[in-house]
C-alpha atoms as a PDB file:
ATOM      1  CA  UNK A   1       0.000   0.000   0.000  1.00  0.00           C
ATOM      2  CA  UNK A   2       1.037   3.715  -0.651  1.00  0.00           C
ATOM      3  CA  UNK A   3       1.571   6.297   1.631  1.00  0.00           C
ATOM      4  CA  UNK A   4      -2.077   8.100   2.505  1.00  0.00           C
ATOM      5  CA  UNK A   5      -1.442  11.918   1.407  1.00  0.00           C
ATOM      6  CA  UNK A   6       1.127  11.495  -0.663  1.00  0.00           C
ATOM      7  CA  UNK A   7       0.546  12.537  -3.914  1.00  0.00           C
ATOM      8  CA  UNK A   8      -0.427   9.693  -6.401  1.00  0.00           C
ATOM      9  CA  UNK A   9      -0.770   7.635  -3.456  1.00  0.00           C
ATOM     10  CA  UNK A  10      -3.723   4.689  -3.587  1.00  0.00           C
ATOM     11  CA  UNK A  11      -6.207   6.525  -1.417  1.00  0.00           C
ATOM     12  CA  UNK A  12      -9.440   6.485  -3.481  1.00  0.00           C
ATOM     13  CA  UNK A  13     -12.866   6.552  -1.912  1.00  0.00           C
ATOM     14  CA  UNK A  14     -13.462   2.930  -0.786  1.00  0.00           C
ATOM     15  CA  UNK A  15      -9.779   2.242   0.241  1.00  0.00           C
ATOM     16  CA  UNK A  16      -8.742   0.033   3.036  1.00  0.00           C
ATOM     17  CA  UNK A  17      -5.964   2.015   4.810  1.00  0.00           C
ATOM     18  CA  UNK A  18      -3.847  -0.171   7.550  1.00  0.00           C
ATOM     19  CA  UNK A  19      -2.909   1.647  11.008  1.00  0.00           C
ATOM     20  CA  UNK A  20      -0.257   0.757  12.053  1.00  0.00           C
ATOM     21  CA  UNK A  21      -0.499   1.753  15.761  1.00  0.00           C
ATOM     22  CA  UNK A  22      -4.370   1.124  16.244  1.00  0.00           C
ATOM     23  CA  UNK A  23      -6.314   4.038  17.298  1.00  0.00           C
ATOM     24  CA  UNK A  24      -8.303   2.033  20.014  1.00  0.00           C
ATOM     25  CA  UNK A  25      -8.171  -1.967  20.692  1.00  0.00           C
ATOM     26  CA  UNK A  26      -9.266  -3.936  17.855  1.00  0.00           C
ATOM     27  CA  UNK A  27      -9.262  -1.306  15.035  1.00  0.00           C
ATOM     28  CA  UNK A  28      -6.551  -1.999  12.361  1.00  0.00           C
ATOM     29  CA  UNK A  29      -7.905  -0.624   9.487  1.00  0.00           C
ATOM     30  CA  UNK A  30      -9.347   2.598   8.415  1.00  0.00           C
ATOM     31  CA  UNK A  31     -11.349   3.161   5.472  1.00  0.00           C
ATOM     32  CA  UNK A  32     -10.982   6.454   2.975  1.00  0.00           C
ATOM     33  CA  UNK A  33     -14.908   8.096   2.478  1.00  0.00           C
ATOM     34  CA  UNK A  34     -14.166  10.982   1.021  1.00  0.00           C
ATOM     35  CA  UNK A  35     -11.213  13.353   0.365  1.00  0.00           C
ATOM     36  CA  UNK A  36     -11.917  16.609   0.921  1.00  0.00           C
ATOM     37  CA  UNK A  37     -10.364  19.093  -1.763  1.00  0.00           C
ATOM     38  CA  UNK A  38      -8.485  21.136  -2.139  1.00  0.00           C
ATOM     39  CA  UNK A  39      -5.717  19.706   0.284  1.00  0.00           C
ATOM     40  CA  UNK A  40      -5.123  16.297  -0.683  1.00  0.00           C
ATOM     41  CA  UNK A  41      -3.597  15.662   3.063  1.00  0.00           C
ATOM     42  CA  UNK A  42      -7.084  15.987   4.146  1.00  0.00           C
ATOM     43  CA  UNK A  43      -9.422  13.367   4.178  1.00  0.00           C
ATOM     44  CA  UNK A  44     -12.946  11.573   5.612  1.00  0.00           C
ATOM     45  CA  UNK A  45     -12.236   8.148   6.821  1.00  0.00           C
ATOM     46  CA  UNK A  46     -14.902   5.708   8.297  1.00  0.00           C
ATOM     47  CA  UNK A  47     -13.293   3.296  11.110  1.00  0.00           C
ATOM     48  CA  UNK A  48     -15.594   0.694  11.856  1.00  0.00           C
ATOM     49  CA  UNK A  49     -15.216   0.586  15.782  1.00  0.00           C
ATOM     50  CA  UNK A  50     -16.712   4.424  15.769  1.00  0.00           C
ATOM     51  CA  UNK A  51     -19.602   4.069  13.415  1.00  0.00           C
ATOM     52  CA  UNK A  52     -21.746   6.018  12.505  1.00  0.00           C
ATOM     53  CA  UNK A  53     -18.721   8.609  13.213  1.00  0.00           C
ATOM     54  CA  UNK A  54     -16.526   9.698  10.709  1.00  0.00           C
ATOM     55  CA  UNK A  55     -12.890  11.024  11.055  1.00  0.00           C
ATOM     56  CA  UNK A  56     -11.220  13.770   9.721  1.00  0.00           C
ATOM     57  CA  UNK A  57      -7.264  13.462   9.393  1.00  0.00           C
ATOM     58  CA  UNK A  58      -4.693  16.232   8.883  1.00  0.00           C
ATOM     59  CA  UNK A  59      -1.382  14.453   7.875  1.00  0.00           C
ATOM     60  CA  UNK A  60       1.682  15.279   7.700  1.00  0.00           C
ATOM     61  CA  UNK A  61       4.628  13.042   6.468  1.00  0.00           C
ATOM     62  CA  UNK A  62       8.272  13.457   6.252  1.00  0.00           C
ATOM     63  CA  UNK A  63       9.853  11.901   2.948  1.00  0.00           C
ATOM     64  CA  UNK A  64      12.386  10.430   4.118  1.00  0.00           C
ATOM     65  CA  UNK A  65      10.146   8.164   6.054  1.00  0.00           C
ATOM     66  CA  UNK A  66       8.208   4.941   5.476  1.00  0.00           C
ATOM     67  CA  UNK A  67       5.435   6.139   7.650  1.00  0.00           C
ATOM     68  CA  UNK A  68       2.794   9.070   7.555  1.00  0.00           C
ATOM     69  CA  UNK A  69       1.922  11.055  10.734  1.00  0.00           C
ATOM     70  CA  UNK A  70      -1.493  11.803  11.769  1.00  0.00           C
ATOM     71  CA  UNK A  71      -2.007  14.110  14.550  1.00  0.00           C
ATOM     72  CA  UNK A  72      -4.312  15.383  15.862  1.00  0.00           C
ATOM     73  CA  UNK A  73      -7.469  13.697  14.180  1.00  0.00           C
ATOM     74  CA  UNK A  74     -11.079  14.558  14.802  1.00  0.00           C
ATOM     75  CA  UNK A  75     -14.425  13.463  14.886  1.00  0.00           C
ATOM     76  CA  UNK A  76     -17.557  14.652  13.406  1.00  0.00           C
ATOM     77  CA  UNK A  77     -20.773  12.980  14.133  1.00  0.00           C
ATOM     78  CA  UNK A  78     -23.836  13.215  12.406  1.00  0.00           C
ATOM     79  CA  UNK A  79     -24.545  16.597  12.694  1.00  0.00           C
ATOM     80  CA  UNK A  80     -21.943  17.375  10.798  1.00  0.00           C
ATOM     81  CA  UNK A  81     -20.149  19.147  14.189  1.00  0.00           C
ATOM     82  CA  UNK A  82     -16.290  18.661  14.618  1.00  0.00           C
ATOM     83  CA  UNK A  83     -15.167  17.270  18.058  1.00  0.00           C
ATOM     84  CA  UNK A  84     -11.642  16.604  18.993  1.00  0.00           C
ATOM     85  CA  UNK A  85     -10.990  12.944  19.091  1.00  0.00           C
ATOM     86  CA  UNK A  86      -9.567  11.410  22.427  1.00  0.00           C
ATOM     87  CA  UNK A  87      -6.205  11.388  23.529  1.00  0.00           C
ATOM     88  CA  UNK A  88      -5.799   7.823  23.227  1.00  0.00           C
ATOM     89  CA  UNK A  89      -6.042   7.578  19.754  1.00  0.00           C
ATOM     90  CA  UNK A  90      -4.197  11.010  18.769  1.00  0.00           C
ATOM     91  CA  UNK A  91      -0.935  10.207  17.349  1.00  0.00           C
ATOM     92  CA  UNK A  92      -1.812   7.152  14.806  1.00  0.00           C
ATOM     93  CA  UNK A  93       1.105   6.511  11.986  1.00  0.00           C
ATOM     94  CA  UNK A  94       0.356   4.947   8.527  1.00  0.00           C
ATOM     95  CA  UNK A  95       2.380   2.846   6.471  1.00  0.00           C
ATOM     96  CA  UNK A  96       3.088   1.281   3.651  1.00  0.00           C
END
């Protein structure tokens, strides 16, 4: 798998994306509903453990580095209203 937010990368709607430190116990994978343009580090990702919630990441990677950083991330629940996610799962890193 590619790097999420890296240009090119394979981060279409629908993608799997795999966590590699789990945001909470039992949630390995993360999956890509929506990017959000213009920024193409920005996207709406559904992790099953949180449903109905969706997650908004903010990445930042360093290229010299197999792995993306993603911190802080957020929540937004149905009514559309952003809440900072918890502590616990601030931090995550993606990779390939």
């Amino acid at each position: 798998m590619m790097l999420l937010g890296v240009p090119g990368a394979a981060t279409a709607e629908g993608d799997d994306v795999d966590v590699a430190s789990p945001p909470a116990p039992g949630c390995m994978t993360w999956r890509v509903v929506k990017k959000i343009p213009p920024l193409y580090t920005t996207f709406r990702i559904h992790n099953g453990c949180v449903a109905p919630y969706t997650v908004r990441l903010d990445i930042a990677y360093a290229p010299d580095t197999a792995c993306v950083r993603v911190d802080p991330f957020r929540f937004v629940d149905q009514d559309n209203d952003w809440n900072y996610g918890e502590p616990s799962i601030q931090g995550v890193v993606l990779c390939e």
